[in-house]
C-alpha atoms as a PDB file:
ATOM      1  CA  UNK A   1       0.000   0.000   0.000  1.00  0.00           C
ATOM      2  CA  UNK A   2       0.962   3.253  -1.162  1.00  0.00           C
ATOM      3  CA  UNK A   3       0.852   6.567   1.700  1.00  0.00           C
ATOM      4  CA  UNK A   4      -0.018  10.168   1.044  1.00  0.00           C
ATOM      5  CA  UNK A   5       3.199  10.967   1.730  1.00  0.00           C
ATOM      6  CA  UNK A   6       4.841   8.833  -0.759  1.00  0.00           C
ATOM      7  CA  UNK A   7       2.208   9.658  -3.576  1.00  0.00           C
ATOM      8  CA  UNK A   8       2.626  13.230  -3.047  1.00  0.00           C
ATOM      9  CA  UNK A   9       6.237  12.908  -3.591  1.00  0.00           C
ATOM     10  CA  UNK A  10       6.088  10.918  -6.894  1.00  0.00           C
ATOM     11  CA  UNK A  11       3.115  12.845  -8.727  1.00  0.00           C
ATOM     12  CA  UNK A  12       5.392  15.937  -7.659  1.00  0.00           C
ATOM     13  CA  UNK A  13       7.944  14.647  -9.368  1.00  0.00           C
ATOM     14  CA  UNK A  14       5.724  13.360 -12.132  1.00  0.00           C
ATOM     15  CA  UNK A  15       4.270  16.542 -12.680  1.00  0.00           C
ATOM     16  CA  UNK A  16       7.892  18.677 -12.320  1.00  0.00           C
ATOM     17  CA  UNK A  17       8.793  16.567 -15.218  1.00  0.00           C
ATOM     18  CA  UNK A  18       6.281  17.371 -17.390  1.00  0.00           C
ATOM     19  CA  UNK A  19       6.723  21.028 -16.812  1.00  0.00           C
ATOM     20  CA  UNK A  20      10.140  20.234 -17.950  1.00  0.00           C
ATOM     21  CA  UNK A  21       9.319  19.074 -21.153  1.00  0.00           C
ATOM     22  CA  UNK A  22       6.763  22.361 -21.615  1.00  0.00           C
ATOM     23  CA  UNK A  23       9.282  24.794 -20.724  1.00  0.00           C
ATOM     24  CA  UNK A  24      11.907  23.387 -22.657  1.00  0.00           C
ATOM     25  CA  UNK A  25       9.458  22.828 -25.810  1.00  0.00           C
ATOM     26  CA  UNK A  26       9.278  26.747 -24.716  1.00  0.00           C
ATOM     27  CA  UNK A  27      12.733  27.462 -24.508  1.00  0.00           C
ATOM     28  CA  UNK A  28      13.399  25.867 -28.528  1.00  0.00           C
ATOM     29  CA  UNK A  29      10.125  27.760 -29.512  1.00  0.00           C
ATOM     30  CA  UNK A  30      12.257  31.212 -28.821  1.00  0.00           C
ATOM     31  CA  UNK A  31      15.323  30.129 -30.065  1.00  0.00           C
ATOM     32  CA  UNK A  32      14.276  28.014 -33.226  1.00  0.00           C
ATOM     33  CA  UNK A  33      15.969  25.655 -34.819  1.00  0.00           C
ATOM     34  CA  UNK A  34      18.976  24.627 -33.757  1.00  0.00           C
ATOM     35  CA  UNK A  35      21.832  23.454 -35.752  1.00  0.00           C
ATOM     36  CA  UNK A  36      24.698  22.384 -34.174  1.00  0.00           C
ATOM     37  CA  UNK A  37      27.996  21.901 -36.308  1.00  0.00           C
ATOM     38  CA  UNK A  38      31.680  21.814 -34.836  1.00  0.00           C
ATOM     39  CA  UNK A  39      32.235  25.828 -35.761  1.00  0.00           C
ATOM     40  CA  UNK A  40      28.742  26.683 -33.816  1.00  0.00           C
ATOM     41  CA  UNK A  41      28.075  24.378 -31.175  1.00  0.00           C
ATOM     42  CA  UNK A  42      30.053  27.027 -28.301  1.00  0.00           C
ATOM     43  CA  UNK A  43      27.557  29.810 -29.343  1.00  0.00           C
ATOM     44  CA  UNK A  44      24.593  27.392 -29.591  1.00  0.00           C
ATOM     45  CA  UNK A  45      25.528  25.939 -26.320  1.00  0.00           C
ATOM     46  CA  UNK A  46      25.461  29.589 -24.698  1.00  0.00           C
ATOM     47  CA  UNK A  47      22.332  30.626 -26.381  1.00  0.00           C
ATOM     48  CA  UNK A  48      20.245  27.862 -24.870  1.00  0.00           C
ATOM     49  CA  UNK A  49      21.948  27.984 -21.170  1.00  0.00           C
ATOM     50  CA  UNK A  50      21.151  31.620 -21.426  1.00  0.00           C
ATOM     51  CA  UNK A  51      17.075  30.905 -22.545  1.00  0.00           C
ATOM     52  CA  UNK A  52      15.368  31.515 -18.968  1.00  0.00           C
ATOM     53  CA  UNK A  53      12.574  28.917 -20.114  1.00  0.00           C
ATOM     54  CA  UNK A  54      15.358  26.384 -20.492  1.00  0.00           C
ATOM     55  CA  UNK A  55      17.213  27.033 -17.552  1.00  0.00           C
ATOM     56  CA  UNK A  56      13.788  26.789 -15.979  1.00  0.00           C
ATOM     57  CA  UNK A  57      12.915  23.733 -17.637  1.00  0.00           C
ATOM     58  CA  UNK A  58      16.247  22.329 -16.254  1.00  0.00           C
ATOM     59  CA  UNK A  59      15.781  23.140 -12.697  1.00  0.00           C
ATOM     60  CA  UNK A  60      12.370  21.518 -12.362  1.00  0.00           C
ATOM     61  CA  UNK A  61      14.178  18.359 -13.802  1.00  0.00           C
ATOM     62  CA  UNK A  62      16.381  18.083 -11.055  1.00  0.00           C
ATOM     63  CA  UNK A  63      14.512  18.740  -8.213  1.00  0.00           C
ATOM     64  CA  UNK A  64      11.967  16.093 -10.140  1.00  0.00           C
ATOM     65  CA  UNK A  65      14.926  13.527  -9.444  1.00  0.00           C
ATOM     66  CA  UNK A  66      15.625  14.794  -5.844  1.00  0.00           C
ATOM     67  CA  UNK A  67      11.672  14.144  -5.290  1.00  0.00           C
ATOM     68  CA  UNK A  68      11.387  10.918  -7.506  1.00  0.00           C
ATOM     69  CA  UNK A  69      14.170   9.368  -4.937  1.00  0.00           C
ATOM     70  CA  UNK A  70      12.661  10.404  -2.031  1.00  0.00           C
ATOM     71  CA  UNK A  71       9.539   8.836  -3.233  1.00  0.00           C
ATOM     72  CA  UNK A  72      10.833   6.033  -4.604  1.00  0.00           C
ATOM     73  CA  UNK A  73      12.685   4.723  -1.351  1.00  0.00           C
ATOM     74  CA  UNK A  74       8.979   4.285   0.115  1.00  0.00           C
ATOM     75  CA  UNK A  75       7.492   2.173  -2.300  1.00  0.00           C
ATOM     76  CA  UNK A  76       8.645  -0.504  -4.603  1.00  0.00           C
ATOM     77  CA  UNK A  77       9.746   0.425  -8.203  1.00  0.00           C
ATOM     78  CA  UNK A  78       7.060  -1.766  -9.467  1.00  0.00           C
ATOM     79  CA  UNK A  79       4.199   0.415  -7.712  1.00  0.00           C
ATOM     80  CA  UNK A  80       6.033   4.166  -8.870  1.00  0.00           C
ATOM     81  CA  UNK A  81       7.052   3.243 -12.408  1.00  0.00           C
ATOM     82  CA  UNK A  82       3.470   3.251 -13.842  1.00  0.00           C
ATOM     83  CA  UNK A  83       3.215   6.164 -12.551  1.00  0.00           C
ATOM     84  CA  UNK A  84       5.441   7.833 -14.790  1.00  0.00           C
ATOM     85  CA  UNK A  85       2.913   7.130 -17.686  1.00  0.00           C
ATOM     86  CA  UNK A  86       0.546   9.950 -16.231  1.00  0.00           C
ATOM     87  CA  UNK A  87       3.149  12.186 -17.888  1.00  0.00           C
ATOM     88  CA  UNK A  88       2.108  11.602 -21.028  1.00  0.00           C
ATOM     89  CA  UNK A  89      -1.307  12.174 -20.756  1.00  0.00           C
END
């Protein structure tokens, strides 16, 4: 059985993850496409750690991990994996 406590921490970190993914869908929308070759990739690099929806989109990935963990060492793996699939609805 599953507590509050550990289901708050995993759809947390469910739903930090898909705010991830929107920010950084964000984040390419304002830069466009981008090409990377072996002349451009410093400047490309800089451009997207310097997009504020990317860097945002970043943070909310790690602290997804830091509250993934902490959810995951209460219940099993096979009980917070499917979990994960609510991320894609």
């Amino acid at each position: 059985m599953m507590t509050w406590t550990a289901f708050s921490f995993l759809m947390t970190g469910v739903l930090l993850n898909a705010g991830a993914q929107l920010l950084l869908k964000a984040g390419t929308n304002v830069l466009g496409v981008i090409t990377l070759t072996a002349d451009n990739w410093p400047s490309q690099f800089g451009r997207m750690a310097l997009e504020p929806h990317i860097v945002a989109g970043l943070a909310c990935y790690v602290v997804s991990v830091i509250v993934w963990i902490v959810g995951l060492s209460r219940v099993p793996v096979s009980i917070a994996y499917p979990l994960l699939s609510l991320g894609y609805i």
